[in-house]
N, C-alpha and C. Protein backbone atom coordinates (compact mmCIF):
# COMPACT_ATOMS: atom_id res chain seq x y z
N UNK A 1 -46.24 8.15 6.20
CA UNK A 1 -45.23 7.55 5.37
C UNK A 1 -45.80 7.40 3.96
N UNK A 2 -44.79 7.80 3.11
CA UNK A 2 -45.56 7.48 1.41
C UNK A 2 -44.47 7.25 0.83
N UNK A 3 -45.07 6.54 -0.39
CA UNK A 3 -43.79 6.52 -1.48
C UNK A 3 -44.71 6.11 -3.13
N UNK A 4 -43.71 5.74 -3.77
CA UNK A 4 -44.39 5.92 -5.08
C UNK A 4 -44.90 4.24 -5.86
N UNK A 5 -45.17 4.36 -6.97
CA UNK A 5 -45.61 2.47 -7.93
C UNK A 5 -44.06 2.98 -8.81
N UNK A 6 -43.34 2.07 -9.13
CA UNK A 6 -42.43 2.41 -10.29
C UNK A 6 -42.52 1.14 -11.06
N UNK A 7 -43.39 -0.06 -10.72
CA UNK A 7 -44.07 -0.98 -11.82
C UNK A 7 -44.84 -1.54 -11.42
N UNK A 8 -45.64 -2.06 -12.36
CA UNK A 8 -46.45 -3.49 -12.01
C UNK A 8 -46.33 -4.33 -12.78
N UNK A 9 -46.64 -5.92 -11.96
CA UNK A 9 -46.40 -6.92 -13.01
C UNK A 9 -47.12 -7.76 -12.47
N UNK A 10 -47.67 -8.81 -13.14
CA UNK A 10 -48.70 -10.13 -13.42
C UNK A 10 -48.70 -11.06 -14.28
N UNK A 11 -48.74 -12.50 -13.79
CA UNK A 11 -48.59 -13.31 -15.06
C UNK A 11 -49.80 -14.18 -14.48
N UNK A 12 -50.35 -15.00 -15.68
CA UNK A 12 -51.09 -15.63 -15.42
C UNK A 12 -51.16 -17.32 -15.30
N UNK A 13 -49.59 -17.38 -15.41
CA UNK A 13 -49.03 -19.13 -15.60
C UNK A 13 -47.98 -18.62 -13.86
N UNK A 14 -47.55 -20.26 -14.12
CA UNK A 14 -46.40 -20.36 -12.85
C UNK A 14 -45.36 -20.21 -13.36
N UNK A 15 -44.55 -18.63 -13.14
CA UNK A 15 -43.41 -18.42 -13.05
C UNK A 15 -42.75 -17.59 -12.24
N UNK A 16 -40.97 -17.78 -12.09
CA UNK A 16 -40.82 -17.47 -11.06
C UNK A 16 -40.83 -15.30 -11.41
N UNK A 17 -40.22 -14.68 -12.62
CA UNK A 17 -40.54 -13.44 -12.66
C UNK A 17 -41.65 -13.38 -13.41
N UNK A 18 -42.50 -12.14 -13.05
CA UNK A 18 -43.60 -11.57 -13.82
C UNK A 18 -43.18 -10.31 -14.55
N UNK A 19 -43.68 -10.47 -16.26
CA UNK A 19 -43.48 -9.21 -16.80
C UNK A 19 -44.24 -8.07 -16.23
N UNK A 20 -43.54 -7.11 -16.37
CA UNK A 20 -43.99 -5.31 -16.28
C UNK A 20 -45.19 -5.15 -16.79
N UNK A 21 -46.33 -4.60 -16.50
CA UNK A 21 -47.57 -4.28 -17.81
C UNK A 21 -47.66 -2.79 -17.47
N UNK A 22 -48.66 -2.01 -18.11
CA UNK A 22 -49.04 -0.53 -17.50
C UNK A 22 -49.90 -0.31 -16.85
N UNK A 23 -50.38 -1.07 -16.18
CA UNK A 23 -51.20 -1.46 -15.10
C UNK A 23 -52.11 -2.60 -14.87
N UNK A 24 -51.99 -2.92 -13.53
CA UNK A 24 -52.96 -3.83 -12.90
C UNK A 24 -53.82 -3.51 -12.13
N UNK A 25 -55.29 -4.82 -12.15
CA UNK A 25 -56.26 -4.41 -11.44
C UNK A 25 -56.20 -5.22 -9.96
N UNK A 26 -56.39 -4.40 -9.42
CA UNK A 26 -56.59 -5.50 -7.31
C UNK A 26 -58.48 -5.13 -7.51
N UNK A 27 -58.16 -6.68 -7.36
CA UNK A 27 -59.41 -7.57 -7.23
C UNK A 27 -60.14 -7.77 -5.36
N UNK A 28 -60.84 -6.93 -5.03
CA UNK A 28 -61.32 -7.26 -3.60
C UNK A 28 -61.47 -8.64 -3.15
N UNK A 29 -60.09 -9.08 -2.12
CA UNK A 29 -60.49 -10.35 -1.29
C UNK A 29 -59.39 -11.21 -2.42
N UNK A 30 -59.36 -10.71 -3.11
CA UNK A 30 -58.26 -11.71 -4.48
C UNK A 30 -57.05 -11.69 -4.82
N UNK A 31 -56.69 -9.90 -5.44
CA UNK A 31 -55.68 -9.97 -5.26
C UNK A 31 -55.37 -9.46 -6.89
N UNK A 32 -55.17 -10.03 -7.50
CA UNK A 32 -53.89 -9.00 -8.93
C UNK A 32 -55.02 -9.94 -9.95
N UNK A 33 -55.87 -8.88 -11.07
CA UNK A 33 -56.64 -9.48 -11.67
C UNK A 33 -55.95 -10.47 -12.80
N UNK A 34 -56.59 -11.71 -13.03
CA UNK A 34 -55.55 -12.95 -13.82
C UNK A 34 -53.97 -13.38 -13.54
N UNK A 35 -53.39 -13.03 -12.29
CA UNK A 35 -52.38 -13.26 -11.74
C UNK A 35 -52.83 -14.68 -11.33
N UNK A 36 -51.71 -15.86 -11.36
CA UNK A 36 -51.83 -16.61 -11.16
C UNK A 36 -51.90 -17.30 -9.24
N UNK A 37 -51.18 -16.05 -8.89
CA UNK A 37 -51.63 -16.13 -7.10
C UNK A 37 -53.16 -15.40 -6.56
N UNK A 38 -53.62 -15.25 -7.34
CA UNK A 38 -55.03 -14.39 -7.14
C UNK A 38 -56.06 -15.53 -6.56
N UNK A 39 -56.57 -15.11 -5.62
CA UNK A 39 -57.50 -16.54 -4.72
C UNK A 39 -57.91 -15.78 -3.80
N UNK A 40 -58.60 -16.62 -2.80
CA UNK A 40 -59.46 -16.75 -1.59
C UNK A 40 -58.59 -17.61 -0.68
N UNK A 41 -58.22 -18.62 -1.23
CA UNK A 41 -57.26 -19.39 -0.36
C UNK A 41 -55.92 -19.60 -1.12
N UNK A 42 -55.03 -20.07 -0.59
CA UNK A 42 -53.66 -20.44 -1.16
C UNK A 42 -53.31 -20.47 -2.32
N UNK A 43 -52.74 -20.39 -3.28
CA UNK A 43 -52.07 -20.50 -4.49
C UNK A 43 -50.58 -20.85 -4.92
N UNK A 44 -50.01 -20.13 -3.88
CA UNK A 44 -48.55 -20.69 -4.11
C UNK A 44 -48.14 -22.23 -3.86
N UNK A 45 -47.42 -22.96 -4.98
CA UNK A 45 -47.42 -24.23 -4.78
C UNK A 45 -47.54 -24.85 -3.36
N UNK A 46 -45.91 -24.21 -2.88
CA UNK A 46 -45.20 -24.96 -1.30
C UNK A 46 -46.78 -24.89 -0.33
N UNK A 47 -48.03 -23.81 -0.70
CA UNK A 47 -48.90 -23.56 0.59
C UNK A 47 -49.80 -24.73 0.16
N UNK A 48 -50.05 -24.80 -1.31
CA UNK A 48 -50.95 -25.50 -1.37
C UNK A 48 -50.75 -27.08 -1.15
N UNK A 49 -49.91 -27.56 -0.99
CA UNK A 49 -49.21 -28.61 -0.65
C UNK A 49 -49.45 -28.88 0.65
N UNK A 50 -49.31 -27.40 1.49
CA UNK A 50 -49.68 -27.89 3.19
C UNK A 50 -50.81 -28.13 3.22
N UNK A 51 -51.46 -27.78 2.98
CA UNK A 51 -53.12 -26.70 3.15
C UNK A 51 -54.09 -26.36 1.70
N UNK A 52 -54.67 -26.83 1.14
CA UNK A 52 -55.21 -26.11 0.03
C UNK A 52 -56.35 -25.41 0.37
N UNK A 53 -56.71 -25.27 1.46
CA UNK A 53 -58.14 -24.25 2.16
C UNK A 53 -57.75 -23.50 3.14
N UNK A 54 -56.54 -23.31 3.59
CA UNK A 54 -56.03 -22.00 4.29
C UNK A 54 -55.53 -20.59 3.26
N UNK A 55 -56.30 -19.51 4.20
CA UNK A 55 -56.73 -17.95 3.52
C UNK A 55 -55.27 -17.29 2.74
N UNK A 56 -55.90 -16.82 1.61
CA UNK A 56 -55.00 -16.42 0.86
C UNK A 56 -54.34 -15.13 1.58
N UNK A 57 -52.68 -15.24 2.13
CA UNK A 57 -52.23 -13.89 3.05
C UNK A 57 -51.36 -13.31 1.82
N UNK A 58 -51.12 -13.75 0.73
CA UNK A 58 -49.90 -13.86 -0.68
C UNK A 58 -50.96 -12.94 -1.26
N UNK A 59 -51.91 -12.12 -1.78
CA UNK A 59 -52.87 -12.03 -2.51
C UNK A 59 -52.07 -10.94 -3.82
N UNK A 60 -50.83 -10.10 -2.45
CA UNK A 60 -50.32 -9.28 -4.00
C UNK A 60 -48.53 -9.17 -2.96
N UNK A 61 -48.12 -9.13 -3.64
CA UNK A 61 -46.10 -9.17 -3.31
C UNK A 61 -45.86 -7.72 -3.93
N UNK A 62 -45.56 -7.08 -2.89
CA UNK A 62 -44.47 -5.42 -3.21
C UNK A 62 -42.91 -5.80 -2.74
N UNK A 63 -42.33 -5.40 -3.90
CA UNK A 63 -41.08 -5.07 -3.45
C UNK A 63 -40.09 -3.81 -3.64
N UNK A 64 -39.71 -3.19 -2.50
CA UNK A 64 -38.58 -2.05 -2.83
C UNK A 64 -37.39 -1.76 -3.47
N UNK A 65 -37.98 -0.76 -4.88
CA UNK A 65 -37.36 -0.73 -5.77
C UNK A 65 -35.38 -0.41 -4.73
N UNK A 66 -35.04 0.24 -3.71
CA UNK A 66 -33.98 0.09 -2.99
C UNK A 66 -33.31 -1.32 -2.98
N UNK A 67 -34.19 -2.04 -2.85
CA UNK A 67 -33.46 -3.80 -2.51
C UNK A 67 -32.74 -3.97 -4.15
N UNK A 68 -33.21 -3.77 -5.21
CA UNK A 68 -32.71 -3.57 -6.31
C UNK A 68 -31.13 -3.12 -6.52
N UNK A 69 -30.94 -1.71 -5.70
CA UNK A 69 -29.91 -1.00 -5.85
C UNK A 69 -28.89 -1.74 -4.62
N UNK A 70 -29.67 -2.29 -3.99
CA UNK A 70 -28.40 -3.36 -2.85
C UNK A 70 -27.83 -4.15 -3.38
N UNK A 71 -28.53 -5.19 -4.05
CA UNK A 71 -28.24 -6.38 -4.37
C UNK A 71 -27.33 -6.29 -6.01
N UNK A 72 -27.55 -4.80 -6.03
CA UNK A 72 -26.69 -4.75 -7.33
C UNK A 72 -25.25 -4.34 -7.17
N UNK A 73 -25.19 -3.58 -6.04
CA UNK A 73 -23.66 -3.33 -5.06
C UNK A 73 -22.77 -4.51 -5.48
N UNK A 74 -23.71 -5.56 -4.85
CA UNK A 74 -22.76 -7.19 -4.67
C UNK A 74 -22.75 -7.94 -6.20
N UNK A 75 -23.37 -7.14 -7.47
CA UNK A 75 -23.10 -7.65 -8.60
C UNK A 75 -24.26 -8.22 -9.17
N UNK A 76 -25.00 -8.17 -8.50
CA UNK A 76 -26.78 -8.60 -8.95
C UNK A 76 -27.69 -7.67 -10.00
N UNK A 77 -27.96 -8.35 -10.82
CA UNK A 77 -28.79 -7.83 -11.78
C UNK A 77 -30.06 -8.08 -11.24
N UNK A 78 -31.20 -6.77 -11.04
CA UNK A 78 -32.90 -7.38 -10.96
C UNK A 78 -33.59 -6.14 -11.15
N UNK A 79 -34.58 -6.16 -12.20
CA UNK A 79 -35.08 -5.71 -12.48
C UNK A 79 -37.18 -5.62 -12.00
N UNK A 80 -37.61 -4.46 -11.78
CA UNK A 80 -39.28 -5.16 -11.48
C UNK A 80 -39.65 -5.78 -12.24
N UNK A 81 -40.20 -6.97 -11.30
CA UNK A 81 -41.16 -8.36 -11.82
C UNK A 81 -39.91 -9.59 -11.90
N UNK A 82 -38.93 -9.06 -11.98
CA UNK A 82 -37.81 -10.24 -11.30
C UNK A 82 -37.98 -11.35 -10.53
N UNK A 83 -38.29 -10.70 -9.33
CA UNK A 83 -38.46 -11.45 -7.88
C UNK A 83 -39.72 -11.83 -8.10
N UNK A 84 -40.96 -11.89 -8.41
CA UNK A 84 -42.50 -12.12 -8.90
C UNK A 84 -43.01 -11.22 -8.67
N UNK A 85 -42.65 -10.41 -8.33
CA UNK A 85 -43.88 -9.04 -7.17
C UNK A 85 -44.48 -8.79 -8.33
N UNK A 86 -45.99 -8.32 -7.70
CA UNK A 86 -46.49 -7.72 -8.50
C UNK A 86 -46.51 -5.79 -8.09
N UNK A 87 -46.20 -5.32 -7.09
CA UNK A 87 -46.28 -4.23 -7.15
C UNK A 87 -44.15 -3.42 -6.51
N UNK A 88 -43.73 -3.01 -7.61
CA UNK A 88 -42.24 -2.45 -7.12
C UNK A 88 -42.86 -0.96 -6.78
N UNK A 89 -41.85 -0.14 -5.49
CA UNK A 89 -42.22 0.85 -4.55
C UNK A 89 -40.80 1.41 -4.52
N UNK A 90 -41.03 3.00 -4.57
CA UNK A 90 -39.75 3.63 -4.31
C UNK A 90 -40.32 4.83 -3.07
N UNK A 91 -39.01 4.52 -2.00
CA UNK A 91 -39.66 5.97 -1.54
C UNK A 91 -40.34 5.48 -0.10
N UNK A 92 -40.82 4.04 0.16
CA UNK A 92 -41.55 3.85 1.45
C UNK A 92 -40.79 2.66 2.20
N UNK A 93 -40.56 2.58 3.03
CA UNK A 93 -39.61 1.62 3.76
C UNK A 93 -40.97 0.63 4.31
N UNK A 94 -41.23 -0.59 3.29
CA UNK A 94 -42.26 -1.92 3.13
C UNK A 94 -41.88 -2.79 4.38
N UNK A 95 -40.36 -3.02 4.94
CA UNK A 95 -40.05 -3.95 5.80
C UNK A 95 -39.95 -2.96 7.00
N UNK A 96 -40.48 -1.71 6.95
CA UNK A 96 -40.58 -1.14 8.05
C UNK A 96 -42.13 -1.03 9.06
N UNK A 97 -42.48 -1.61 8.01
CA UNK A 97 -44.13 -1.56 8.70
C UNK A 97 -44.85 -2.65 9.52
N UNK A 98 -45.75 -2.32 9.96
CA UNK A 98 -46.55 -3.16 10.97
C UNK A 98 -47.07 -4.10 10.20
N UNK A 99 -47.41 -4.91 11.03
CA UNK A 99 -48.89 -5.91 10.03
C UNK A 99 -50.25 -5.14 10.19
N UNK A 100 -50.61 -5.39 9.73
CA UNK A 100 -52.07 -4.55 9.27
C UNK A 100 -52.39 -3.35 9.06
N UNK A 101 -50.49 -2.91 8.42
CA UNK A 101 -50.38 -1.48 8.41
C UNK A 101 -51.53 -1.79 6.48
N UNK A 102 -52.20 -0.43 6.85
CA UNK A 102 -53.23 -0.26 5.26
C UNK A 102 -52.54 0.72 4.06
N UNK A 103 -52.23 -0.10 2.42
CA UNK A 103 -51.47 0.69 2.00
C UNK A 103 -52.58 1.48 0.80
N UNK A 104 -52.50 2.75 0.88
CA UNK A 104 -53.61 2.99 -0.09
C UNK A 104 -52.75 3.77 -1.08
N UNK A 105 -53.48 2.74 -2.41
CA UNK A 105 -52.22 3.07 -3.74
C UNK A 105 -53.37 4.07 -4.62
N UNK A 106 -53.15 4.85 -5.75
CA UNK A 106 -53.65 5.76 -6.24
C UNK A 106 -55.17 6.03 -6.20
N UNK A 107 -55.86 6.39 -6.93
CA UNK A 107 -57.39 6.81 -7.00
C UNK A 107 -57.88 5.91 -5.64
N UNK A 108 -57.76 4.30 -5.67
CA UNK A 108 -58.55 4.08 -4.57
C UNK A 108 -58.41 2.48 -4.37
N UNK A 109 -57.46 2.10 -4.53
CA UNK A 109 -57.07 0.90 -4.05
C UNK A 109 -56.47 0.71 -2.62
N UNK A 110 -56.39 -0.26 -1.90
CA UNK A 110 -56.27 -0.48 -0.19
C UNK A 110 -55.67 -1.94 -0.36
N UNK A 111 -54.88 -1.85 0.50
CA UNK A 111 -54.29 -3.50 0.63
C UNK A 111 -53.53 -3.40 1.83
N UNK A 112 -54.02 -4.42 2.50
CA UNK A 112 -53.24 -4.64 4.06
C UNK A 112 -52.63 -5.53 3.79
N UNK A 113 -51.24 -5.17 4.81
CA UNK A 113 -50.41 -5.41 4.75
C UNK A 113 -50.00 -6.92 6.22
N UNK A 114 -49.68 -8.13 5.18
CA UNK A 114 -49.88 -8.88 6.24
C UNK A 114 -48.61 -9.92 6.98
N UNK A 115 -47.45 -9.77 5.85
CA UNK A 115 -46.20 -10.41 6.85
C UNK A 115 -45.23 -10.02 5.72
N UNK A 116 -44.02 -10.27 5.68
CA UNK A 116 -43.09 -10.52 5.13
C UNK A 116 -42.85 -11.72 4.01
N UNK A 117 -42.54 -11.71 2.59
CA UNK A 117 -42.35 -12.29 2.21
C UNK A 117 -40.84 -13.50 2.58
N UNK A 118 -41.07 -15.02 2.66
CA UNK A 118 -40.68 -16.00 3.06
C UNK A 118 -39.75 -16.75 1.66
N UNK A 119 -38.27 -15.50 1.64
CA UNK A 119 -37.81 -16.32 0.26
C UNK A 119 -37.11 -17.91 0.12
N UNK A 120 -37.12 -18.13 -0.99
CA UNK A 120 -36.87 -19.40 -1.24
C UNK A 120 -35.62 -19.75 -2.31
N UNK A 121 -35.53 -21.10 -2.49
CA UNK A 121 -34.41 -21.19 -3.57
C UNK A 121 -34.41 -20.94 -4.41
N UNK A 122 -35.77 -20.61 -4.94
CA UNK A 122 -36.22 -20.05 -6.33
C UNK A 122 -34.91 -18.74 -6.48
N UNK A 123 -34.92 -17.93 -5.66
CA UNK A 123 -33.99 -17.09 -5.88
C UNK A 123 -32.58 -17.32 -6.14
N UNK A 124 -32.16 -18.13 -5.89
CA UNK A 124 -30.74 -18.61 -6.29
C UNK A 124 -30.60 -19.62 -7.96
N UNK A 125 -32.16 -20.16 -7.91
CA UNK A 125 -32.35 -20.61 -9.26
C UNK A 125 -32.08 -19.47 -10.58
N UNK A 126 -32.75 -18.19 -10.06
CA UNK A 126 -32.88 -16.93 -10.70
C UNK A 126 -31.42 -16.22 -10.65
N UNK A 127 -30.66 -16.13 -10.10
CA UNK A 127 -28.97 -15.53 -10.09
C UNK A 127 -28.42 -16.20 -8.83
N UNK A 128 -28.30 -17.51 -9.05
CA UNK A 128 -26.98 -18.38 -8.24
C UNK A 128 -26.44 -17.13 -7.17
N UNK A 129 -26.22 -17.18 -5.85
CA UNK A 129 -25.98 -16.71 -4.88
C UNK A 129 -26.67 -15.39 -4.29
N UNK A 130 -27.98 -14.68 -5.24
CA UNK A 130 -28.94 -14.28 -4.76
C UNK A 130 -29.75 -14.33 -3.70
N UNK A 131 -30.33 -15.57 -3.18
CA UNK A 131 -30.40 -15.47 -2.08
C UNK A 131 -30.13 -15.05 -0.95
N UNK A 132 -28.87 -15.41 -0.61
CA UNK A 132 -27.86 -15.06 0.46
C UNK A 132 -28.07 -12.92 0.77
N UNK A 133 -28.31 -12.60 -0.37
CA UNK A 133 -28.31 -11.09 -0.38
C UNK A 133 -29.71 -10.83 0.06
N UNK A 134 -30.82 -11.36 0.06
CA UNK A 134 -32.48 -10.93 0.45
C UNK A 134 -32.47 -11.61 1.56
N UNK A 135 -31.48 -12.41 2.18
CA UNK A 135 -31.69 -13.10 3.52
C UNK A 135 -30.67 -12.69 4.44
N UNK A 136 -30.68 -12.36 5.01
CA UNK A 136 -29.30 -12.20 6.53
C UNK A 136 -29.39 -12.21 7.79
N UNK A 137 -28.88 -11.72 8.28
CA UNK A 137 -28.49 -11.47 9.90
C UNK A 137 -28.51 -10.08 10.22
N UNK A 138 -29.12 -9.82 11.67
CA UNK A 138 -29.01 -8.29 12.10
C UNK A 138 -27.97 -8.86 12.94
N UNK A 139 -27.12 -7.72 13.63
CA UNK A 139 -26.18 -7.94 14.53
C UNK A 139 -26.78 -8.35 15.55
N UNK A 140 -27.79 -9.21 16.08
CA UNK A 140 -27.76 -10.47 17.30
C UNK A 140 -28.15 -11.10 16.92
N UNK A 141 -27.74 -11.48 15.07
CA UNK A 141 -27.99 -12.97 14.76
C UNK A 141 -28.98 -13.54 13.95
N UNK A 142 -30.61 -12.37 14.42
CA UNK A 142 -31.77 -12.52 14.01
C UNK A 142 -31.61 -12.49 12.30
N UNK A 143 -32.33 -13.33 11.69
CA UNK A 143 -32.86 -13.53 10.87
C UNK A 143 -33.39 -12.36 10.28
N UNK A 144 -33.36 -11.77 8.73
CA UNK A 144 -33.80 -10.63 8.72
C UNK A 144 -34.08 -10.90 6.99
N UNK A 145 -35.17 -10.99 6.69
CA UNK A 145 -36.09 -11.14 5.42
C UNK A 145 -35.87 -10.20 4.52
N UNK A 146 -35.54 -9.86 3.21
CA UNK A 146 -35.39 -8.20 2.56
C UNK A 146 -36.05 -9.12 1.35
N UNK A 147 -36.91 -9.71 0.66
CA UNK A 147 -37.25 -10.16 -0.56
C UNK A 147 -39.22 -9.64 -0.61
N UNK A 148 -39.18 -8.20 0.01
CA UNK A 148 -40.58 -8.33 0.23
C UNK A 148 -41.50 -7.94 0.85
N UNK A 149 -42.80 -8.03 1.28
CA UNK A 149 -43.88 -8.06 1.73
C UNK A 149 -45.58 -8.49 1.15
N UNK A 150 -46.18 -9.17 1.85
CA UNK A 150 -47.24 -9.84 0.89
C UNK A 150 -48.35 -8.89 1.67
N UNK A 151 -49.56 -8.60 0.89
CA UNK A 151 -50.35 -8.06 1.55
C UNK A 151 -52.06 -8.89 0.88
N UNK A 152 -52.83 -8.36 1.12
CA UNK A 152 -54.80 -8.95 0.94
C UNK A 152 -54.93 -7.76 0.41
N UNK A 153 -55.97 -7.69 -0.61
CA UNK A 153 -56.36 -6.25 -1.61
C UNK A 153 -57.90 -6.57 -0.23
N UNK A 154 -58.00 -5.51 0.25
CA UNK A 154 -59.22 -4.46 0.92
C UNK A 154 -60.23 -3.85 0.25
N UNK A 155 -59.36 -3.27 -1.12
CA UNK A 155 -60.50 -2.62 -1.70
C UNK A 155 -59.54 -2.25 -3.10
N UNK A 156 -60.33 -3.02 -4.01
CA UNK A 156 -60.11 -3.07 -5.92
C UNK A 156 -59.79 -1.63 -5.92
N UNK A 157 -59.06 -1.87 -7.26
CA UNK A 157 -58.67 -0.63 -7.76
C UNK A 157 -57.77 -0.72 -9.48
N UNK A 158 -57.47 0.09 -10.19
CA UNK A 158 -56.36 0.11 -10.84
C UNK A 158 -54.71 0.37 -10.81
N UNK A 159 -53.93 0.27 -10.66
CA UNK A 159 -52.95 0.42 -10.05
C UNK A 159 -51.69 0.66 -11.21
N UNK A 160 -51.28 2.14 -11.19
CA UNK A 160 -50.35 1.94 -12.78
C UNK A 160 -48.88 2.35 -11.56
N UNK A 161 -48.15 2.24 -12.86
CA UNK A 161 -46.57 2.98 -11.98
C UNK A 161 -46.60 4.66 -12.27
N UNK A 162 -46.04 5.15 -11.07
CA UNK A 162 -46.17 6.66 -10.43
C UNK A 162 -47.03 6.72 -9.81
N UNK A 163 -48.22 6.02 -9.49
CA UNK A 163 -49.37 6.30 -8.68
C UNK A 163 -48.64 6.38 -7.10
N UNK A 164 -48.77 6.98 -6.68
CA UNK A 164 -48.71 7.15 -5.05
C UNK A 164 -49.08 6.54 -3.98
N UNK A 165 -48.46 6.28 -2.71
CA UNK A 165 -48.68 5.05 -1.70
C UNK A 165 -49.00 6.14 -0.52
N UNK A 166 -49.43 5.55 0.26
CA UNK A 166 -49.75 6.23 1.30
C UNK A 166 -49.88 5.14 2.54
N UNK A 167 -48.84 4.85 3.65
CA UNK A 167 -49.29 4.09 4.40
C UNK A 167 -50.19 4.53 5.88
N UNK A 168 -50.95 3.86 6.18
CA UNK A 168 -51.64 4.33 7.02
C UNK A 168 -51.84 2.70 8.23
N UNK A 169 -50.90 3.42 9.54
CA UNK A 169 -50.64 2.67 10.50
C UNK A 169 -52.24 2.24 11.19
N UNK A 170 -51.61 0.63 11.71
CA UNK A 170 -53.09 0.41 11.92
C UNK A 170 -52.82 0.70 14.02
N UNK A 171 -54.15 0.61 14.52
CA UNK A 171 -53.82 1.40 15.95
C UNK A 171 -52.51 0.37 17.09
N UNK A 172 -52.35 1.20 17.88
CA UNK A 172 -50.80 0.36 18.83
C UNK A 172 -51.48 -0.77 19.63
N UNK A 173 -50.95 -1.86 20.28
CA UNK A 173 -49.77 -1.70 19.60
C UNK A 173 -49.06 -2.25 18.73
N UNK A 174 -48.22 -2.03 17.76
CA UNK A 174 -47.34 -2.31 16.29
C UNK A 174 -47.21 -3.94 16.38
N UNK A 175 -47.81 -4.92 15.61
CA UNK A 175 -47.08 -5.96 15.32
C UNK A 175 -45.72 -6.22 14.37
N UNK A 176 -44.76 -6.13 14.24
CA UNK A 176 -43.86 -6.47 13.35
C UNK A 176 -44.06 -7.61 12.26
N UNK A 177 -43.48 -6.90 11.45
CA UNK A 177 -43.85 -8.59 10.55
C UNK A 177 -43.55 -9.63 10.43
N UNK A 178 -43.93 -10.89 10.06
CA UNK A 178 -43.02 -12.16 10.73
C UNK A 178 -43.65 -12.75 9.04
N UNK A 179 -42.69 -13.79 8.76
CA UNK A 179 -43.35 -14.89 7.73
C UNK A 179 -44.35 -15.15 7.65
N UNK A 180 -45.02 -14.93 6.33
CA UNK A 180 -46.17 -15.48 5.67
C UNK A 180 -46.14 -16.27 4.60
């Protein structure tokens, strides 16, 4: 399975979108160099609130540039670095993968892949009834996440947009992804 970078973005304060740059660095064990979720352990407010010494699973947020073209059907404007991600993807189906599926992005960056991003109201703060569109129902009801995937950088790298993805399944059998 592959697909492509069509941005990156990083900020280094707390906000809810991150601007576009022409590339970012993944920091081994950290995560998006001077990004303000970049750690060893927790960073995002709501975690650090539970926990401030449980392992950073947030280290970098991809989202599919597709969820873009959905949510714009229903009248939604979003652009990459919108939602915070730092890495937007065209081309690889992100909520289709395993956990500990390994994503290796251009020259030589690696980042496993470790649950589903867990959206929040922040998104409805950002375009009033947004939410409702990255969150739903499969037909038996289940709960079904579209704002995402968080992964751990494996191994540093530079990371621009067009660089190439490559996922590489980790052995069976498949965990699905669940909230992180």
């Amino acid at each position: 399975m592959s697909g492509r970078v069509t941005a990156v973005s990083s900020n280094a304060t707390y906000s809810f979108s991150k601007p576009n740059r022409d590339s970012i660095t993944l920091l081994t064990g950290l995560g998006v160099e001077g990004d303000v979720h970049a750690g060893v352990t927790v960073k995002h407010r709501s975690r650090i609130a539970q926990d401030p010494t449980r392992p950073n699973l947030r280290q970098v947020h991809l989202i599919h540039e597709e969820l873009f073209e959905e949510v714009a059907g229903a009248g939604f404007r979003v652009a990459p670095g919108s939602l915070g991600e730092n890495i937007t993807t065209s081309g690889i189906d992100l909520l289709g993968l395993p956990t500990g599926t390994l994503l290796r992005i251009g020259d030589r960056a690696v980042l496993e892949v470790t649950g589903l991003r867990n959206p929040c109201l922040q998104i409805d703060h950002f375009q009033d009834g947004l939410l409702k569109q990255v969150v739903g129902r499969d037909e038996a009801g289940n709960l079904v996440r579209k704002a995402g995937i968080m992964s751990i950088v494996k191994e540093g790298g530079v990371v621009r947009p067009g660089d190439p993805i490559e996922a590489e399944l980790p052995a069976g059998p498949h965990r699905p992804l669940a909230r992180v």
